[in-house]
PDB file of N, CA and C in Angstrom:
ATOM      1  N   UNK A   1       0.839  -1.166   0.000  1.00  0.00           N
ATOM      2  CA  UNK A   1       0.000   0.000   0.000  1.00  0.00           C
ATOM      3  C   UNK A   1       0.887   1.234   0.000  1.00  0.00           C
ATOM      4  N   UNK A   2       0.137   2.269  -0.887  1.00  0.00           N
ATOM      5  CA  UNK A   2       1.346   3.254  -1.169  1.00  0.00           C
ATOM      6  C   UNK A   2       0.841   4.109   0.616  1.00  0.00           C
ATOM      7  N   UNK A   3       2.134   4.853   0.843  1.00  0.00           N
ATOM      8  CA  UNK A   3       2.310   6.116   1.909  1.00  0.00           C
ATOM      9  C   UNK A   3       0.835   6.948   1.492  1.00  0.00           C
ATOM     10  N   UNK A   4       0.467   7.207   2.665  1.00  0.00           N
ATOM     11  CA  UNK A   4       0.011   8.463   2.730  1.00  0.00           C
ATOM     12  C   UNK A   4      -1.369   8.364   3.504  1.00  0.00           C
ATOM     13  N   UNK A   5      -2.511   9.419   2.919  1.00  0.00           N
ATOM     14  CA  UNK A   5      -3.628   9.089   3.730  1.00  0.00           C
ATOM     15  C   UNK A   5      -4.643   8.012   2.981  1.00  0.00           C
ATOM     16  N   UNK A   6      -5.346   7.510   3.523  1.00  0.00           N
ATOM     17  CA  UNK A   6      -6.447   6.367   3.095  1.00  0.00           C
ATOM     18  C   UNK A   6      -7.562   6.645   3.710  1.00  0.00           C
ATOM     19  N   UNK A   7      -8.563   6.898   3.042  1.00  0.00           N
ATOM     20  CA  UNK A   7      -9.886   6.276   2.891  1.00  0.00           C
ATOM     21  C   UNK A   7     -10.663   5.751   1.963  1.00  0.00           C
ATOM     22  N   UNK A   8     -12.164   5.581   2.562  1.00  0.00           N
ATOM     23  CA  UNK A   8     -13.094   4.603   1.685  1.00  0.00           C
ATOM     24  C   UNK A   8     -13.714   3.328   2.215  1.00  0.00           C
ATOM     25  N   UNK A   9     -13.626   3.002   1.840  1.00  0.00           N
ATOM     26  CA  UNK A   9     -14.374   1.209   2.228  1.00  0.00           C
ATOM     27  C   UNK A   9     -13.225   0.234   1.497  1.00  0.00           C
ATOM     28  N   UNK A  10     -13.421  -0.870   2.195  1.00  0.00           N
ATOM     29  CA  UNK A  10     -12.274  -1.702   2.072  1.00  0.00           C
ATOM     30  C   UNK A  10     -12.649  -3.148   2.705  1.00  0.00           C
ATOM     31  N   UNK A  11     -12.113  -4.352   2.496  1.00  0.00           N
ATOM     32  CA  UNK A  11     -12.271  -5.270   2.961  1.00  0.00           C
ATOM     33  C   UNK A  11     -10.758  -6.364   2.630  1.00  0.00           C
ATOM     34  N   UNK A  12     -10.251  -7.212   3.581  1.00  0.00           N
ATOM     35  CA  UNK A  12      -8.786  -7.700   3.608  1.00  0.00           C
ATOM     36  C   UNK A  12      -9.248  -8.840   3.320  1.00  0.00           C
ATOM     37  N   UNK A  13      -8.602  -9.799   2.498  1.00  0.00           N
ATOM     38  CA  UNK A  13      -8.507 -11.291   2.602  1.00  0.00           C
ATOM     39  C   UNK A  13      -7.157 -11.614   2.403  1.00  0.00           C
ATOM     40  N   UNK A  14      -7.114 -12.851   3.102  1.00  0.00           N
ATOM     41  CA  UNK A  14      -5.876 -13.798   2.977  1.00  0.00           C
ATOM     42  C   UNK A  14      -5.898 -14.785   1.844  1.00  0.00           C
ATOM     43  N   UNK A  15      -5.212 -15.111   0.681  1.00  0.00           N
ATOM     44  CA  UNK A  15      -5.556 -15.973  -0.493  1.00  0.00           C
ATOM     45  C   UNK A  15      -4.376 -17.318  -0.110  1.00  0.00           C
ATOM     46  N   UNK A  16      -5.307 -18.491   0.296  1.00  0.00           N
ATOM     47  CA  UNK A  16      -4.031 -19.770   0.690  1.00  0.00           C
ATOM     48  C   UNK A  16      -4.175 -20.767  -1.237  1.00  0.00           C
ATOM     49  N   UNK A  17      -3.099 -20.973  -1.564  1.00  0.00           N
ATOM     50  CA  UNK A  17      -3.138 -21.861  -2.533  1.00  0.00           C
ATOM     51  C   UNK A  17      -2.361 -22.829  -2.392  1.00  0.00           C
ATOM     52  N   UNK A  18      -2.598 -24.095  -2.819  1.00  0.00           N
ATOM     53  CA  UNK A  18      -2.141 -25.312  -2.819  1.00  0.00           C
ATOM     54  C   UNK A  18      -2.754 -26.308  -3.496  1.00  0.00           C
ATOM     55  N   UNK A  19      -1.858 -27.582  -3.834  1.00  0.00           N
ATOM     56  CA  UNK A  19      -1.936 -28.606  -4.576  1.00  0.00           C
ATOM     57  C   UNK A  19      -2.603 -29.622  -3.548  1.00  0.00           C
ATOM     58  N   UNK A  20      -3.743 -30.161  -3.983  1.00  0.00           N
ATOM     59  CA  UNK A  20      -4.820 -31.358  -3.100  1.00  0.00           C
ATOM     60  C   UNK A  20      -5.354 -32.483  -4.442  1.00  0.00           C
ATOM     61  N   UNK A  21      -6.278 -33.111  -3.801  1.00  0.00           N
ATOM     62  CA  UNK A  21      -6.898 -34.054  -4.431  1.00  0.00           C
ATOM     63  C   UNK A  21      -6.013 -35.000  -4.358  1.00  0.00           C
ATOM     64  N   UNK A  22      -6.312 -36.104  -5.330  1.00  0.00           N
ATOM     65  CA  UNK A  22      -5.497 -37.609  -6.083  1.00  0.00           C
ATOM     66  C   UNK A  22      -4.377 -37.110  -7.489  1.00  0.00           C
ATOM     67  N   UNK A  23      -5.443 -35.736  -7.810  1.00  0.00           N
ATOM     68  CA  UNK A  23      -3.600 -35.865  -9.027  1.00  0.00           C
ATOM     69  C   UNK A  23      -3.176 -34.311  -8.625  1.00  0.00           C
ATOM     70  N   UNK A  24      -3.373 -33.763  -7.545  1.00  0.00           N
ATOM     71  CA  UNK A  24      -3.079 -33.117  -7.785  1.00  0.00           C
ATOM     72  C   UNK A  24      -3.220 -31.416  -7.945  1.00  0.00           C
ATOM     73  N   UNK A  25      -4.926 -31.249  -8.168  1.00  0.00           N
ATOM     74  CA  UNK A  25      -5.037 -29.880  -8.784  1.00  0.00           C
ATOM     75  C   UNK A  25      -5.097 -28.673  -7.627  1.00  0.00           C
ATOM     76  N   UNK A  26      -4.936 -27.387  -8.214  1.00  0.00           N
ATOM     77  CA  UNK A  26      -4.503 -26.442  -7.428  1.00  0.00           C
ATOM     78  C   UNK A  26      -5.837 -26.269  -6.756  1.00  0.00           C
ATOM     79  N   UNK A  27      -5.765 -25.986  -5.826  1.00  0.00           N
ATOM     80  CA  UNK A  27      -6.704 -24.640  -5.000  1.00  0.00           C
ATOM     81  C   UNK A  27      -6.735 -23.833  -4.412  1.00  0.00           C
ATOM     82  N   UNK A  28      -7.957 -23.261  -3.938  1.00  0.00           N
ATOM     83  CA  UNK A  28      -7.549 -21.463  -3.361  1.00  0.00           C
ATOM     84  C   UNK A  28      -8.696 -21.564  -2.338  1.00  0.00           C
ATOM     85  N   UNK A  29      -7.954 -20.835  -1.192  1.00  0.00           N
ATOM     86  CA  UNK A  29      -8.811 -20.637   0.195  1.00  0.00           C
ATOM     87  C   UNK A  29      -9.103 -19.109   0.071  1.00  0.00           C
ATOM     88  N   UNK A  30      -9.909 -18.257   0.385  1.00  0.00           N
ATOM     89  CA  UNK A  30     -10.216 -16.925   1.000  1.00  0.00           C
ATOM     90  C   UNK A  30      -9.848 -16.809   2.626  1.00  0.00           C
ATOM     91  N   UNK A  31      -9.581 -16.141   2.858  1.00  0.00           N
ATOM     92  CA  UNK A  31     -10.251 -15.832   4.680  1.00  0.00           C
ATOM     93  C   UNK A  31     -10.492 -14.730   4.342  1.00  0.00           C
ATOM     94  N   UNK A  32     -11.401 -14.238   5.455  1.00  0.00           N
ATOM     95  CA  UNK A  32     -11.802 -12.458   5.217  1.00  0.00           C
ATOM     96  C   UNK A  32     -10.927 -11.993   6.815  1.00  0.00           C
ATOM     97  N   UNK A  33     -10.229 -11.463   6.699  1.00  0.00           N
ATOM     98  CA  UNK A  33      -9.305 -10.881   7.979  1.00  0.00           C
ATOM     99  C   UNK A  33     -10.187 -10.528   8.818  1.00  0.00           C
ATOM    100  N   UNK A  34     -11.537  -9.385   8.815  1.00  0.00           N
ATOM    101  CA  UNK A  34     -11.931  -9.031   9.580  1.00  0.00           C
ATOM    102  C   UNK A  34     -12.949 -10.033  10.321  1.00  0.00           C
ATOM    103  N   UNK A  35     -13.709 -10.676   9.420  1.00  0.00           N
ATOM    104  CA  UNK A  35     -14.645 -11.656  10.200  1.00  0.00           C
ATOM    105  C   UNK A  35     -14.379 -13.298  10.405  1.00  0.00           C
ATOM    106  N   UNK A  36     -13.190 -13.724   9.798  1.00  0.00           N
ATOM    107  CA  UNK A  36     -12.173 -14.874   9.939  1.00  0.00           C
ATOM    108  C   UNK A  36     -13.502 -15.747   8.787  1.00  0.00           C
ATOM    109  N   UNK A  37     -13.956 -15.367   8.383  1.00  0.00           N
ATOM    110  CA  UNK A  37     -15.078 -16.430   7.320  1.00  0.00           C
ATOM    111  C   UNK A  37     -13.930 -16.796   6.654  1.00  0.00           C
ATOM    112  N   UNK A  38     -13.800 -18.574   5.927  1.00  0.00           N
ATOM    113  CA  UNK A  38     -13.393 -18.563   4.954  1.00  0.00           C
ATOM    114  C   UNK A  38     -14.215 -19.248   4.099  1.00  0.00           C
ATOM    115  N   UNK A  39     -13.605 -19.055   2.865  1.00  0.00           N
ATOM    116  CA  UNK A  39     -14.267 -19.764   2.017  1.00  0.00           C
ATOM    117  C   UNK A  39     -13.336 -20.523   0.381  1.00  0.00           C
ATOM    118  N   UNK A  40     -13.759 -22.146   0.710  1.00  0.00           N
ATOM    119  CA  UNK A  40     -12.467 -22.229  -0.651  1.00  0.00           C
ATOM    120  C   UNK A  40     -13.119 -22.631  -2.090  1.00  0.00           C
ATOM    121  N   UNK A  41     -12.562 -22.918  -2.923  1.00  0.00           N
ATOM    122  CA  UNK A  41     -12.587 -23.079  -4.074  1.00  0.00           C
ATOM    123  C   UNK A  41     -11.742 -23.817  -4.862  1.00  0.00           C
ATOM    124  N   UNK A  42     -12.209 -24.852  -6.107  1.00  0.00           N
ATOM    125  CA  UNK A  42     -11.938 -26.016  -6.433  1.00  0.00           C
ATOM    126  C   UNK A  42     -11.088 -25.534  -7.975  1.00  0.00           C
ATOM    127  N   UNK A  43     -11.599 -24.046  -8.059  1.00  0.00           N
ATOM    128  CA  UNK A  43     -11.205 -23.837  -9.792  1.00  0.00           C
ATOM    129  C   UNK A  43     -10.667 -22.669 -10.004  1.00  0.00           C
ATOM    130  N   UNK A  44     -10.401 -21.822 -10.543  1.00  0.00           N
ATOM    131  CA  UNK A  44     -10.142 -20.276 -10.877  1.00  0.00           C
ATOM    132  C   UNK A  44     -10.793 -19.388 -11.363  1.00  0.00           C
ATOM    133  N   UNK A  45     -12.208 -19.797 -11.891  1.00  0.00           N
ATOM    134  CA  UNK A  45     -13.351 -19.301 -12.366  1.00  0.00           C
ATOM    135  C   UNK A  45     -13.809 -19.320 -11.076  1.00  0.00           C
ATOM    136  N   UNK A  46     -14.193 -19.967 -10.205  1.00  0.00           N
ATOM    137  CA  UNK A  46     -15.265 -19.857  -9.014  1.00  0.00           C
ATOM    138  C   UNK A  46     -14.520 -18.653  -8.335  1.00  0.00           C
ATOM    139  N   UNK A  47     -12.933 -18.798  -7.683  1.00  0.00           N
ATOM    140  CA  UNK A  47     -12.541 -17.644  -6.878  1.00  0.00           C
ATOM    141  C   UNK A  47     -12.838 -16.291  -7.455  1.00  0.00           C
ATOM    142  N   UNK A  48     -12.441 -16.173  -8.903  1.00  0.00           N
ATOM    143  CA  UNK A  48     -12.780 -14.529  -9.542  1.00  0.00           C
ATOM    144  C   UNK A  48     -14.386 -14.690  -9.849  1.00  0.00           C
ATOM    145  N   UNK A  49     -15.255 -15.749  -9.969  1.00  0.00           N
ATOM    146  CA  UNK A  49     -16.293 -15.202  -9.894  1.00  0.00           C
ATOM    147  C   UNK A  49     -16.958 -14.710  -8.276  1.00  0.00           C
ATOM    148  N   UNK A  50     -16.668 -15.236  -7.377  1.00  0.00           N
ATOM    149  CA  UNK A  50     -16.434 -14.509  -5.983  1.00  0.00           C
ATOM    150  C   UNK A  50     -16.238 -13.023  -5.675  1.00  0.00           C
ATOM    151  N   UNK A  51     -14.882 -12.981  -6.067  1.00  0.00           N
ATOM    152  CA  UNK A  51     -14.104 -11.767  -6.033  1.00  0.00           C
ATOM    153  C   UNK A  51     -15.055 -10.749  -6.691  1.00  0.00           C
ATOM    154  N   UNK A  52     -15.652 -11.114  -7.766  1.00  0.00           N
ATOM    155  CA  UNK A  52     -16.782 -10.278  -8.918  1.00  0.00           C
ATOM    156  C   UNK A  52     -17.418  -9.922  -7.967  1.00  0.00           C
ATOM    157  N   UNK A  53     -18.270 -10.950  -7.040  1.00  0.00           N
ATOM    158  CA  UNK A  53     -19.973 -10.534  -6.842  1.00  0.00           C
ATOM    159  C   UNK A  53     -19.452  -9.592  -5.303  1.00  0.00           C
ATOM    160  N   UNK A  54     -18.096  -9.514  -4.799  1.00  0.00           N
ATOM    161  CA  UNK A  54     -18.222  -9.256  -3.998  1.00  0.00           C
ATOM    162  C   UNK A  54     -17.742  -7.516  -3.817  1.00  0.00           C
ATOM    163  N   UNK A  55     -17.850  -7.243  -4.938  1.00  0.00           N
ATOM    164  CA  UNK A  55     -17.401  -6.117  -5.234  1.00  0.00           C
ATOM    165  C   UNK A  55     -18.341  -5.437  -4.889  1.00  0.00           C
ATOM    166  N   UNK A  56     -19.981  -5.496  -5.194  1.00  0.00           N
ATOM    167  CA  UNK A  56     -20.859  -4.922  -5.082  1.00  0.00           C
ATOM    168  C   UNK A  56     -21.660  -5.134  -3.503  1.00  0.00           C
ATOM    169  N   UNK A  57     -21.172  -5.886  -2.735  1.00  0.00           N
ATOM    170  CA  UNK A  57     -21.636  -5.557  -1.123  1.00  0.00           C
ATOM    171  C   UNK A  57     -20.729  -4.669  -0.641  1.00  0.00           C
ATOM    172  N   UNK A  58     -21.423  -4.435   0.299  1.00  0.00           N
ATOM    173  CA  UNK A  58     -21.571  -2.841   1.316  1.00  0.00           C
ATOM    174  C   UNK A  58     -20.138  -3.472   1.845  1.00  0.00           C
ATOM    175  N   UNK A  59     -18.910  -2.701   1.988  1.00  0.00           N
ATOM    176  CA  UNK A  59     -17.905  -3.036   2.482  1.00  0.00           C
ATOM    177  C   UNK A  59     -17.680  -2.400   3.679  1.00  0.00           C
ATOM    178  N   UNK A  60     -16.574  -2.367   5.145  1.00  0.00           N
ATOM    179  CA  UNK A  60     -16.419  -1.592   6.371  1.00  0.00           C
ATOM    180  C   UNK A  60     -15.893   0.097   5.702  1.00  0.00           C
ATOM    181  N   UNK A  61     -16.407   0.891   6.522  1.00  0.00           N
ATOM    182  CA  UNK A  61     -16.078   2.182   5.979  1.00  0.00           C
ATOM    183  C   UNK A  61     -14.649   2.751   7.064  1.00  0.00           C
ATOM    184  N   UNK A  62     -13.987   3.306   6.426  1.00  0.00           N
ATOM    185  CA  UNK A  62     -12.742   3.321   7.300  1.00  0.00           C
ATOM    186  C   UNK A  62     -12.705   4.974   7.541  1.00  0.00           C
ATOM    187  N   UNK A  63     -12.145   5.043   8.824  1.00  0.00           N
ATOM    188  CA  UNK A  63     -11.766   6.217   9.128  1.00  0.00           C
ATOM    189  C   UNK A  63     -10.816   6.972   8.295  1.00  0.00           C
ATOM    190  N   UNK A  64     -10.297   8.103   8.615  1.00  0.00           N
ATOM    191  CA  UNK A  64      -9.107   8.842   7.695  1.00  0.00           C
ATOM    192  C   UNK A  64      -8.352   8.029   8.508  1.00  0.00           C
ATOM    193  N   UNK A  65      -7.245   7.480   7.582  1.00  0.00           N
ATOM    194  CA  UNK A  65      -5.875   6.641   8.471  1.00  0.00           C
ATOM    195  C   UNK A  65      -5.042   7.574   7.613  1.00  0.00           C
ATOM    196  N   UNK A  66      -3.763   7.440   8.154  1.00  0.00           N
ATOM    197  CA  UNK A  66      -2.483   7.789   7.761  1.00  0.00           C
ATOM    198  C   UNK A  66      -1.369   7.219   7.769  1.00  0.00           C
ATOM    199  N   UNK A  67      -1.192   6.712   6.669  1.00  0.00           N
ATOM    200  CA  UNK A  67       0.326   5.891   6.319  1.00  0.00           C
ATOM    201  C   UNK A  67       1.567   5.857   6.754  1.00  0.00           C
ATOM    202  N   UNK A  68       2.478   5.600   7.448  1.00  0.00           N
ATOM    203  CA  UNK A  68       3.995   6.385   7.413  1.00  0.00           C
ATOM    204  C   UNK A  68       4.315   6.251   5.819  1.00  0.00           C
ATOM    205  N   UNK A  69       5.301   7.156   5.631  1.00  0.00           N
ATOM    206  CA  UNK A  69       5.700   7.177   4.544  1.00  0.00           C
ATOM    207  C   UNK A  69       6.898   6.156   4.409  1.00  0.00           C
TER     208      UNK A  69
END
């Protein structure tokens, strides 16, 4: 994140990836930092279709913060 001041709405996730199953295939975990939900996914279409729909809920509204530079 660049220096300086920040606001807006915002929401953090943690992205875990790794190799599972019998041969092998990749996957991807979410966590949401603030409410520890996670949620995983079997493909790369499902996580960015996620990421899509979640663009449009109401996100935490943040105070003025200030960065160190």
């Amino acid at each position: 994140m660049r220096a300086g001041k920040q606001t807006g709405q915002y929401d953090s996730y943690l992205l875990r990836i790794w190799r599972g199953g019998q041969e092998g295939e990749w996957r991807w975990m979410l966590q949401n930092i603030r409410t520890g939900e996670q949620r995983g996914f079997r493909d790369m279409d499902a996580l960015v279709q996620f990421l899509t729909s979640i663009q449009s809920e109401p996100q935490v509204t943040l105070p003025d913060l200030t960065f160190p530079e």
